[in-house]
PDB file of N, CA and C in Angstrom:
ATOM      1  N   UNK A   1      17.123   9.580 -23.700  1.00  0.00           N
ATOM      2  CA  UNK A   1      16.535  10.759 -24.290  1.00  0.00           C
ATOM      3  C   UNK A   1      16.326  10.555 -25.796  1.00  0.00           C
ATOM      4  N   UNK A   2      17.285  10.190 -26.392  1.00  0.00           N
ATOM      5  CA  UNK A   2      17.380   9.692 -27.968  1.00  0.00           C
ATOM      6  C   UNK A   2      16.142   8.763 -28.003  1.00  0.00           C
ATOM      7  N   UNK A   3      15.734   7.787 -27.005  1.00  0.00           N
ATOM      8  CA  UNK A   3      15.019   6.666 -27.909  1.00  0.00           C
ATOM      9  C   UNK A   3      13.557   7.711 -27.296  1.00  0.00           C
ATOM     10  N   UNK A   4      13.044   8.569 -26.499  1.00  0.00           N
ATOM     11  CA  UNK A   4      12.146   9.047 -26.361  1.00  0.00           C
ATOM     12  C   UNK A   4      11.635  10.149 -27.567  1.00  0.00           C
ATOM     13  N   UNK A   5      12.736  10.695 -28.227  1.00  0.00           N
ATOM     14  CA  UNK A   5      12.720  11.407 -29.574  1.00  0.00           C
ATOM     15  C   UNK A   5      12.220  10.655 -30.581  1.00  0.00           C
ATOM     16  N   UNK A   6      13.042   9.317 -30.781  1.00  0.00           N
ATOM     17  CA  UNK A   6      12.778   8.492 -32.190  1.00  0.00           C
ATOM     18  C   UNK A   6      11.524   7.741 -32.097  1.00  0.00           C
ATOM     19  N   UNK A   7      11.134   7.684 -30.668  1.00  0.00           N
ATOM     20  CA  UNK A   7       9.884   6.948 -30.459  1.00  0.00           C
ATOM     21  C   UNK A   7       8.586   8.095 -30.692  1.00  0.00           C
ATOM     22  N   UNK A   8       8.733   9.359 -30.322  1.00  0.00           N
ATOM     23  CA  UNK A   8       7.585  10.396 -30.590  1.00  0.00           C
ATOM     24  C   UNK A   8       8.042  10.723 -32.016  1.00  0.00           C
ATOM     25  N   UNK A   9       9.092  10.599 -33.027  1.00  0.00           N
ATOM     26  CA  UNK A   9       9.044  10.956 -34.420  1.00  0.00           C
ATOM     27  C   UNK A   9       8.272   9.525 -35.111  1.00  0.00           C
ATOM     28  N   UNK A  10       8.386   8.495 -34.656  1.00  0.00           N
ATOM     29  CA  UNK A  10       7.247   7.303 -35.197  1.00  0.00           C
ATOM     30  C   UNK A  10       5.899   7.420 -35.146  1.00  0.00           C
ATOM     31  N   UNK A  11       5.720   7.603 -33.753  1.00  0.00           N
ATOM     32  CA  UNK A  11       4.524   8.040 -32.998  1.00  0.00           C
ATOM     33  C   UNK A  11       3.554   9.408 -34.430  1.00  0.00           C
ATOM     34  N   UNK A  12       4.029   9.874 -34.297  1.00  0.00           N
ATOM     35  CA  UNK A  12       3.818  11.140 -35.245  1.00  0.00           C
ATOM     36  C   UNK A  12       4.164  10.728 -36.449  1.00  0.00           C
ATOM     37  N   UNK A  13       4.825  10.035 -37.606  1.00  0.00           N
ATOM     38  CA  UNK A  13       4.844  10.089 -38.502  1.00  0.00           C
ATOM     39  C   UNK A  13       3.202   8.788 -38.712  1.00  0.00           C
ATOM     40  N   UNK A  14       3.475   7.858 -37.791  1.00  0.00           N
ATOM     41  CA  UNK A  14       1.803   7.014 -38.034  1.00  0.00           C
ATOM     42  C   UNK A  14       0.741   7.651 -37.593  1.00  0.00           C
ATOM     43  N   UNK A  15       0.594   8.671 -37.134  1.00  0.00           N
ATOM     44  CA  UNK A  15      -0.591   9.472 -37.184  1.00  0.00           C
ATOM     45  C   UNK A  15      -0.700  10.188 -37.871  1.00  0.00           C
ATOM     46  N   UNK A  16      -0.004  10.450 -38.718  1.00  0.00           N
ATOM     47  CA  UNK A  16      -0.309  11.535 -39.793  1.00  0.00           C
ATOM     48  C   UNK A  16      -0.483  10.736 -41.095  1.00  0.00           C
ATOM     49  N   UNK A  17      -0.078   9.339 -41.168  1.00  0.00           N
ATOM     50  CA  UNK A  17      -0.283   8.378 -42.203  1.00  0.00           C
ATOM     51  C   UNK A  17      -1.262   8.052 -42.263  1.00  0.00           C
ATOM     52  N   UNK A  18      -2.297   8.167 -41.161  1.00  0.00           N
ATOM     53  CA  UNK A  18      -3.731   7.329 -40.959  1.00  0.00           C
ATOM     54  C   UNK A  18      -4.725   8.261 -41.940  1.00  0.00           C
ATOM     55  N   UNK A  19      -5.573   7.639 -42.962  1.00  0.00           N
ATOM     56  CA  UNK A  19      -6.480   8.235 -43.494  1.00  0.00           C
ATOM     57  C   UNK A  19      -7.595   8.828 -42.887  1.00  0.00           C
ATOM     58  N   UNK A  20      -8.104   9.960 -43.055  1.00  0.00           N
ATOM     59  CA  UNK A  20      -9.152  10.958 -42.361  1.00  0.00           C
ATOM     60  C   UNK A  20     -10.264   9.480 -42.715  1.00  0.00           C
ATOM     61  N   UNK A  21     -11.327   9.777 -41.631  1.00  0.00           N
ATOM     62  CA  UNK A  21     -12.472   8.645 -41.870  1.00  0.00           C
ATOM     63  C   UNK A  21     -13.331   9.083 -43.071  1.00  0.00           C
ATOM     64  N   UNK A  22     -14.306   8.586 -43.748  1.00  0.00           N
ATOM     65  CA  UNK A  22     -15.179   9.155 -45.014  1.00  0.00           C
ATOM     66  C   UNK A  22     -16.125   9.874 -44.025  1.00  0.00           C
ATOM     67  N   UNK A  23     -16.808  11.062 -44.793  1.00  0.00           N
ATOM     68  CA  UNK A  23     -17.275  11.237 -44.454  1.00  0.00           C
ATOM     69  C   UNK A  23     -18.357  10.979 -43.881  1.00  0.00           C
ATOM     70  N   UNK A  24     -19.112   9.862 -44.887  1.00  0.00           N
ATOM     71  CA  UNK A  24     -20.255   9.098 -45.107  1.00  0.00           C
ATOM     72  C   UNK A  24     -20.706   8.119 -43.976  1.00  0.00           C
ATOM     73  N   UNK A  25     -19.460   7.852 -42.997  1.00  0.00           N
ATOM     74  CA  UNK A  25     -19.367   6.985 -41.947  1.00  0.00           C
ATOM     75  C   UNK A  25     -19.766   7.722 -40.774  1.00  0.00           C
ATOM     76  N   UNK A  26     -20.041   9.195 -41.124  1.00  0.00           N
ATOM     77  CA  UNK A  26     -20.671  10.059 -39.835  1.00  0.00           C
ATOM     78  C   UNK A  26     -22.821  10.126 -40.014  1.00  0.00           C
ATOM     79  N   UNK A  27     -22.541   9.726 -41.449  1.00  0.00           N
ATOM     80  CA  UNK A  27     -24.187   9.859 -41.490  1.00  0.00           C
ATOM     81  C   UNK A  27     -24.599   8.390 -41.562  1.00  0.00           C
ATOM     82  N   UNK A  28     -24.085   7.083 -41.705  1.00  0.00           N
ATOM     83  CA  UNK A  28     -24.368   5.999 -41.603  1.00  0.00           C
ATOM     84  C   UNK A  28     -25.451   5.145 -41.300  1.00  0.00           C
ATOM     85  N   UNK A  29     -26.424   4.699 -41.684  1.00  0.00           N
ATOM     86  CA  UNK A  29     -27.894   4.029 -41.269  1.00  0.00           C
ATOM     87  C   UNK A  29     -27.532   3.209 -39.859  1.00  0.00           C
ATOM     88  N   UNK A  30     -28.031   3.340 -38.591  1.00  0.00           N
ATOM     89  CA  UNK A  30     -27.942   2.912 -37.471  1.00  0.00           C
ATOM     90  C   UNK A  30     -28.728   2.081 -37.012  1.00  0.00           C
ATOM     91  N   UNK A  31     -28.557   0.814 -36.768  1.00  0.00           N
ATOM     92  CA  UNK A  31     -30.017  -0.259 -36.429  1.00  0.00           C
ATOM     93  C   UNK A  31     -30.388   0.309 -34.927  1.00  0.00           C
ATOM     94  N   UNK A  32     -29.814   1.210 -33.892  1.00  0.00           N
ATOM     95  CA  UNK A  32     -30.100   1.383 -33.043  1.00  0.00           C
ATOM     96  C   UNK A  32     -31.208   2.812 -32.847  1.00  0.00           C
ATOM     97  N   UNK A  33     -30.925   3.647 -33.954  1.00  0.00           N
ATOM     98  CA  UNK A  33     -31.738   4.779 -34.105  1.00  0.00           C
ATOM     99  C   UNK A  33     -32.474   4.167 -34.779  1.00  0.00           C
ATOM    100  N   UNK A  34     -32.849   3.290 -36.198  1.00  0.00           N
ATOM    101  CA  UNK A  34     -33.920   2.940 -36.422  1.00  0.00           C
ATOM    102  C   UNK A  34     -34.714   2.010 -35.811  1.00  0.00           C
ATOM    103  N   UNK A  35     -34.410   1.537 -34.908  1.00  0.00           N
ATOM    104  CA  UNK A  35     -35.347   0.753 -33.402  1.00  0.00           C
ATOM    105  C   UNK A  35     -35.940   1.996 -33.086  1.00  0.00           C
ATOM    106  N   UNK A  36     -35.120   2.695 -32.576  1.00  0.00           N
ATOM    107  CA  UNK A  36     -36.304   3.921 -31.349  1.00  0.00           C
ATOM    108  C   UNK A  36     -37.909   4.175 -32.123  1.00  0.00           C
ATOM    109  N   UNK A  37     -37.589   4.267 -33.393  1.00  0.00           N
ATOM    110  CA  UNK A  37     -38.977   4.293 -34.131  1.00  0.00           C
ATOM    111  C   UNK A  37     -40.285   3.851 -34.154  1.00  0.00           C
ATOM    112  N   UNK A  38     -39.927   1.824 -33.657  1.00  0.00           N
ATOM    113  CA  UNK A  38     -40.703   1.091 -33.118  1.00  0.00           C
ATOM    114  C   UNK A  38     -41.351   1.226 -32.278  1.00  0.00           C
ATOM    115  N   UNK A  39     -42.867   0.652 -32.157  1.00  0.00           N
ATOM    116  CA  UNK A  39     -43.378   0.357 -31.176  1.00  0.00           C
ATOM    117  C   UNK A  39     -44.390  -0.587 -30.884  1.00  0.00           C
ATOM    118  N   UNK A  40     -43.081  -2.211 -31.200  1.00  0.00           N
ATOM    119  CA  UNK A  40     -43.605  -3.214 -30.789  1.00  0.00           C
ATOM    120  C   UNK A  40     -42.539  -3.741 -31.401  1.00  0.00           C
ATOM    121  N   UNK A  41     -42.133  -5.116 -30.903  1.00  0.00           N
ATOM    122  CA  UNK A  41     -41.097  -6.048 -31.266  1.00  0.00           C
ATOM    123  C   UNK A  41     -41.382  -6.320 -32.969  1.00  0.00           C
ATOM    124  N   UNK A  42     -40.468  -5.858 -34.145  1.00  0.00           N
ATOM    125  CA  UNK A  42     -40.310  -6.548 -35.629  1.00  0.00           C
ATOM    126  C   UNK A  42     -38.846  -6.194 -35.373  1.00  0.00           C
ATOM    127  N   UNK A  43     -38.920  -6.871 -36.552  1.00  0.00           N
ATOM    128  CA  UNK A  43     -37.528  -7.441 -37.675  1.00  0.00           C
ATOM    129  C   UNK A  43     -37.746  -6.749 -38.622  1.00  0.00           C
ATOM    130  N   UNK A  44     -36.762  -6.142 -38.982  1.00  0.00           N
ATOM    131  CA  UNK A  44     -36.026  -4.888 -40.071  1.00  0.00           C
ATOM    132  C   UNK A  44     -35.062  -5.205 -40.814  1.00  0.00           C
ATOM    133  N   UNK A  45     -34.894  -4.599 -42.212  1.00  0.00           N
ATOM    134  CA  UNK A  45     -33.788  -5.019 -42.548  1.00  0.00           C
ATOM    135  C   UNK A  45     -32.755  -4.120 -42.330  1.00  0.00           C
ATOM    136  N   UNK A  46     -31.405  -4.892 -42.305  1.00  0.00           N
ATOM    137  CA  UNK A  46     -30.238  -4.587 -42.015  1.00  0.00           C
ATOM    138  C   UNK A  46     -29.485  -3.842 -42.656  1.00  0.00           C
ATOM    139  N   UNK A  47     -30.121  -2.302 -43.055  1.00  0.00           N
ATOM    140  CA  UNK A  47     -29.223  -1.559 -44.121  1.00  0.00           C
ATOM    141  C   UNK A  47     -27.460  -1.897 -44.313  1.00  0.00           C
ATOM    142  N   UNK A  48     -26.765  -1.819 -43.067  1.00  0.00           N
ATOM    143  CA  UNK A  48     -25.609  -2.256 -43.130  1.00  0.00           C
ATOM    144  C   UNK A  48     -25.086  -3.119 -43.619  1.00  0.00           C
ATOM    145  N   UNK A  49     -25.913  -4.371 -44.574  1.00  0.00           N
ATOM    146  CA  UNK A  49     -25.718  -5.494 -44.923  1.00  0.00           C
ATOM    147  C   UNK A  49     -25.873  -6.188 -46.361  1.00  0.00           C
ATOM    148  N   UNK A  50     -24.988  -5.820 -47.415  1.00  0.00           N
ATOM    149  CA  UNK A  50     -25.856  -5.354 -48.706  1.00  0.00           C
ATOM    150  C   UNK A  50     -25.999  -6.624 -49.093  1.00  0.00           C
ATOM    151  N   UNK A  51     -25.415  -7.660 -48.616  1.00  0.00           N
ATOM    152  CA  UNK A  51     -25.926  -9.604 -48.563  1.00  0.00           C
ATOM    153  C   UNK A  51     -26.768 -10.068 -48.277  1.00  0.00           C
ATOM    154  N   UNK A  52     -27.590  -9.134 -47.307  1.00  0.00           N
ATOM    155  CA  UNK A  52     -29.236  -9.583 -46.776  1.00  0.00           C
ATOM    156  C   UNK A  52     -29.579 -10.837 -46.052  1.00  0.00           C
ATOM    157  N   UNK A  53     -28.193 -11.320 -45.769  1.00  0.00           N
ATOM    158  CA  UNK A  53     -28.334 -12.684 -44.878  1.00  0.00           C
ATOM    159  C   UNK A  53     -28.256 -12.379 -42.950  1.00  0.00           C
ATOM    160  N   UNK A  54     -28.403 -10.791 -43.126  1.00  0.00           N
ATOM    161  CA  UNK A  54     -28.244 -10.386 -41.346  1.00  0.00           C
ATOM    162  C   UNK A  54     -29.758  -9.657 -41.222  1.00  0.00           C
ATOM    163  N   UNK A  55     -30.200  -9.437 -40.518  1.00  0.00           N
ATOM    164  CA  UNK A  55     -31.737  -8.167 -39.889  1.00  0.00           C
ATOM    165  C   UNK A  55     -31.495  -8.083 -39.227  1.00  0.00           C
ATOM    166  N   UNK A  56     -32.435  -6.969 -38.532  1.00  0.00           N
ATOM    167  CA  UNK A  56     -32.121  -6.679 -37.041  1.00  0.00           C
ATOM    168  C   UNK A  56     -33.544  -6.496 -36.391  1.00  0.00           C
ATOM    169  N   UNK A  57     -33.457  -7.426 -35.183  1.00  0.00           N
ATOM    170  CA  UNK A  57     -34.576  -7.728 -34.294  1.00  0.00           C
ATOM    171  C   UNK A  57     -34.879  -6.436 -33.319  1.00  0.00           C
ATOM    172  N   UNK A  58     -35.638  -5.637 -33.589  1.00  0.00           N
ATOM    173  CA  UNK A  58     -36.276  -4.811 -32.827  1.00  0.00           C
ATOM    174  C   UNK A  58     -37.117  -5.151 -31.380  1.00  0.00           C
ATOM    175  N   UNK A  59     -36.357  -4.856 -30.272  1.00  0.00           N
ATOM    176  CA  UNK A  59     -37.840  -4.897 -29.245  1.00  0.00           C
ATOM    177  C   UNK A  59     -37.631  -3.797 -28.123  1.00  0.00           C
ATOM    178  N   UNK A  60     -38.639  -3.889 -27.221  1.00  0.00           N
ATOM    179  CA  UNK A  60     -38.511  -3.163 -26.329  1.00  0.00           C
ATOM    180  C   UNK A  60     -38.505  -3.856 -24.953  1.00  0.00           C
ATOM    181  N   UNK A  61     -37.525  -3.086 -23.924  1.00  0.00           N
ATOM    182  CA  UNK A  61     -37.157  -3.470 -22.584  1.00  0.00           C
ATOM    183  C   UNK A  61     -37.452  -2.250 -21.547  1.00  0.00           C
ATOM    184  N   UNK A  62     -38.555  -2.760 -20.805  1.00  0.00           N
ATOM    185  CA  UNK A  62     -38.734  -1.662 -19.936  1.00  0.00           C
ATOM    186  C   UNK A  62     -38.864  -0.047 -20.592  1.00  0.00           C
ATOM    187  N   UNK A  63     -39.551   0.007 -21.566  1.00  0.00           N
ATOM    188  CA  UNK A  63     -39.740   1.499 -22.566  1.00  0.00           C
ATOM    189  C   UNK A  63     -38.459   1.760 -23.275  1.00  0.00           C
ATOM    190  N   UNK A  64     -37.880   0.956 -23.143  1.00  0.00           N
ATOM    191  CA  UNK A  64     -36.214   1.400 -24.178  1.00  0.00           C
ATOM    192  C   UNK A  64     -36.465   0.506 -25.361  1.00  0.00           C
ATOM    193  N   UNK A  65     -36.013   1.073 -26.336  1.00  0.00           N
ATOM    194  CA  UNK A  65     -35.978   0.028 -27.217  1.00  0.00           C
ATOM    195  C   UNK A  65     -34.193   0.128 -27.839  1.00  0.00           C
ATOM    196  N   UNK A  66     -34.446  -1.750 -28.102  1.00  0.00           N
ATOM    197  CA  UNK A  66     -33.032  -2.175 -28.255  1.00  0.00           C
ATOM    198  C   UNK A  66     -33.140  -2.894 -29.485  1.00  0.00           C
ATOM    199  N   UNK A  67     -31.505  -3.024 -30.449  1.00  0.00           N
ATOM    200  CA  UNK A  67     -31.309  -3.492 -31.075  1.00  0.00           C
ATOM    201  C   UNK A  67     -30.561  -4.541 -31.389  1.00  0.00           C
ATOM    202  N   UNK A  68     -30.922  -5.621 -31.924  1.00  0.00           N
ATOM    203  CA  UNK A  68     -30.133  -6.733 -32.046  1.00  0.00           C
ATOM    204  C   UNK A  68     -29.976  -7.086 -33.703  1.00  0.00           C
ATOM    205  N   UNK A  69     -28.863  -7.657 -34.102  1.00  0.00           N
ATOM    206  CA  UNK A  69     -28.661  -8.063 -35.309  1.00  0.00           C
ATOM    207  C   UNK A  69     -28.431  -9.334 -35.135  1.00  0.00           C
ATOM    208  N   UNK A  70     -29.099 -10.152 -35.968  1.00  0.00           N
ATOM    209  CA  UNK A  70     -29.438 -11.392 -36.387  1.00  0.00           C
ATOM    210  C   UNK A  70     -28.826 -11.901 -37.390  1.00  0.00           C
ATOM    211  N   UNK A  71     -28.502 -12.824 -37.621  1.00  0.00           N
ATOM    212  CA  UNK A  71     -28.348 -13.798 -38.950  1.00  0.00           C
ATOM    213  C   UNK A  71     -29.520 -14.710 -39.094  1.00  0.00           C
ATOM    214  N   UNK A  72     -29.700 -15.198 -40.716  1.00  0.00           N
ATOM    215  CA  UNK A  72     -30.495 -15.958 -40.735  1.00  0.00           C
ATOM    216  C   UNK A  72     -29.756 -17.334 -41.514  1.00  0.00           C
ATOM    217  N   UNK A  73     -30.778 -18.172 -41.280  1.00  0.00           N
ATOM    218  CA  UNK A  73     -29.915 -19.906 -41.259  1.00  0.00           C
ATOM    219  C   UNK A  73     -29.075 -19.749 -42.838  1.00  0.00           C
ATOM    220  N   UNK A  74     -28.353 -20.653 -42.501  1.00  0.00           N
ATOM    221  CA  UNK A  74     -27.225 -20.911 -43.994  1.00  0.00           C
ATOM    222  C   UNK A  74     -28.035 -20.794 -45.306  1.00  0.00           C
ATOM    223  N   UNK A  75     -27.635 -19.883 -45.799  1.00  0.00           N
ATOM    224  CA  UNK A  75     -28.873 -20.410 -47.363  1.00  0.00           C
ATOM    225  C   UNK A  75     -29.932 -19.727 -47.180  1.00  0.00           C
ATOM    226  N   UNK A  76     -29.946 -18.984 -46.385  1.00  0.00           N
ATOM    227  CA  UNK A  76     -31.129 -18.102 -46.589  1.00  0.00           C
ATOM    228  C   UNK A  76     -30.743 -16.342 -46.560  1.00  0.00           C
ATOM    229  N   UNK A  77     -31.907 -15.599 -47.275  1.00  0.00           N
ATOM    230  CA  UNK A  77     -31.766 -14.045 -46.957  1.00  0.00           C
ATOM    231  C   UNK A  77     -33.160 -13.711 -46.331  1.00  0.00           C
ATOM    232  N   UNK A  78     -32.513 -12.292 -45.983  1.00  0.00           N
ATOM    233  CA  UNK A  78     -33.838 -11.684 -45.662  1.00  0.00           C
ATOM    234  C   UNK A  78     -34.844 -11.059 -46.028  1.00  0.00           C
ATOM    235  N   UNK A  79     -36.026 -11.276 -46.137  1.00  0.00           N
ATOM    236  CA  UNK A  79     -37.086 -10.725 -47.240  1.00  0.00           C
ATOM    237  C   UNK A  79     -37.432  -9.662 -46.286  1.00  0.00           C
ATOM    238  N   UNK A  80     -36.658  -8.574 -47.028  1.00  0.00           N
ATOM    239  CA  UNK A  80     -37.693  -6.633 -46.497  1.00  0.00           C
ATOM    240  C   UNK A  80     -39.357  -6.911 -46.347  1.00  0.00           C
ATOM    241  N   UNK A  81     -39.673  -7.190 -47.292  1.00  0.00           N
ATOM    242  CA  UNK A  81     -41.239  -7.086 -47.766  1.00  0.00           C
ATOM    243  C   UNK A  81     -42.161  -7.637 -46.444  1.00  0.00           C
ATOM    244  N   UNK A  82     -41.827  -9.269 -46.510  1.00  0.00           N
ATOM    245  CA  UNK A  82     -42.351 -10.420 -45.692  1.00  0.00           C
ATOM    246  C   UNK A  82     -41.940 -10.116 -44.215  1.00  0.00           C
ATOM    247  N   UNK A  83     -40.613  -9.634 -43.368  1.00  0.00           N
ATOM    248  CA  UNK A  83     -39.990  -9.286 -42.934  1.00  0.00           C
ATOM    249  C   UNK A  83     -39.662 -10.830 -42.283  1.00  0.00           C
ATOM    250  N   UNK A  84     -39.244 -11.823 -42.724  1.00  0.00           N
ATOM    251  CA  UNK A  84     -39.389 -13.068 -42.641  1.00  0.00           C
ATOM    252  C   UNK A  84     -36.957 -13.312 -43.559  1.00  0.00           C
ATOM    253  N   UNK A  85     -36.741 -14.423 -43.105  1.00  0.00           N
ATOM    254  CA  UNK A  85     -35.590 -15.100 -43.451  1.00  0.00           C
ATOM    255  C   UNK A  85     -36.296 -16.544 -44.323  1.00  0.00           C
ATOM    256  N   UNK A  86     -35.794 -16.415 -46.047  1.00  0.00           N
ATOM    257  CA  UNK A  86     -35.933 -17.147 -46.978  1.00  0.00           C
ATOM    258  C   UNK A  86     -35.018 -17.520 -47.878  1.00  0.00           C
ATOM    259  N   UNK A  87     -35.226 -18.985 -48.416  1.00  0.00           N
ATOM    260  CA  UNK A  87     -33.938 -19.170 -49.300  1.00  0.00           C
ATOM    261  C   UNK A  87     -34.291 -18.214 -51.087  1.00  0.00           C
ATOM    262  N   UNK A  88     -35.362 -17.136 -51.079  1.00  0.00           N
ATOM    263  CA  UNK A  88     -35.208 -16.221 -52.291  1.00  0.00           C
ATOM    264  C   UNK A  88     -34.339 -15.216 -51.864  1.00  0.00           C
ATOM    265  N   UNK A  89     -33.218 -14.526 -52.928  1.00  0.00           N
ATOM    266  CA  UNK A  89     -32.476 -13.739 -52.589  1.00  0.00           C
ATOM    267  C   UNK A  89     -33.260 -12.709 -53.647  1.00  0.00           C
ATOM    268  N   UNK A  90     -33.408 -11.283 -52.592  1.00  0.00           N
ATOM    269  CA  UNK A  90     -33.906 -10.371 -53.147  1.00  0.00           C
ATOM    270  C   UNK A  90     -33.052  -9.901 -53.921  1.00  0.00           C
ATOM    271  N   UNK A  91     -33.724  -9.014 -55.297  1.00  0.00           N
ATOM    272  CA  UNK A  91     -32.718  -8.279 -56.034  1.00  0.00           C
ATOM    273  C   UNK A  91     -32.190  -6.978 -54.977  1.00  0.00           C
ATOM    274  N   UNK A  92     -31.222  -7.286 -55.541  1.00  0.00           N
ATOM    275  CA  UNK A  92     -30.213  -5.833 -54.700  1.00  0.00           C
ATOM    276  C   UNK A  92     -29.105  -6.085 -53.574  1.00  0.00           C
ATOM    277  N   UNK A  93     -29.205  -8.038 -53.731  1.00  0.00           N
ATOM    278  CA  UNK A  93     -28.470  -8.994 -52.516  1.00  0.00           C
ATOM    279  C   UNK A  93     -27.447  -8.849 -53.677  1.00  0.00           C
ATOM    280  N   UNK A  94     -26.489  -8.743 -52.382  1.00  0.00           N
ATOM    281  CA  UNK A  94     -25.037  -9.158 -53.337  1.00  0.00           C
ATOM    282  C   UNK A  94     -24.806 -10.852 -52.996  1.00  0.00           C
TER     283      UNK A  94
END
């Protein structure tokens, strides 16, 4: 009975230690909602990625559209503009 007490007073003191999530992580840029937008297979950039060495490959399957995130080769970023993977790193790459 004792270790079922000391085990729900742990239980409960690490859940109440855990930090609330930010808020900001509920409005978050989604490569999967910005696919549905498409309509035709491109490459986007990877808001989630402030290094610019990831995009995300847009296409569609049977009227769904899906998202994939990509890397591009060693030494390279991704150009927004071109929508292309290059060894120029755009300003705003960390």
């Amino acid at each position: 009975m004792w270790t079922s007490i000391i085990l729900s007073v742990l239980l409960l003191h690490c859940l109440v230690a855990l930090p609330a999530p930010e808020p900001k992580d509920l409005d978050s840029w989604s490569a999967d909602t910005a696919c549905q937008e498409v309509d035709k297979s491109v490459m986007i950039e990877n808001q989630n990625d402030s290094t610019c060495v990831t995009f995300v490959y847009c296409y569609i399957v049977n009227d769904a559209r899906r998202a994939l995130v990509k890397s591009c080769k060693s030494g390279q970023y991704f150009d927004s503009e071109l929508k292309v993977c290059s060894t120029n790193k755009q300003e705003g790459c960390e």
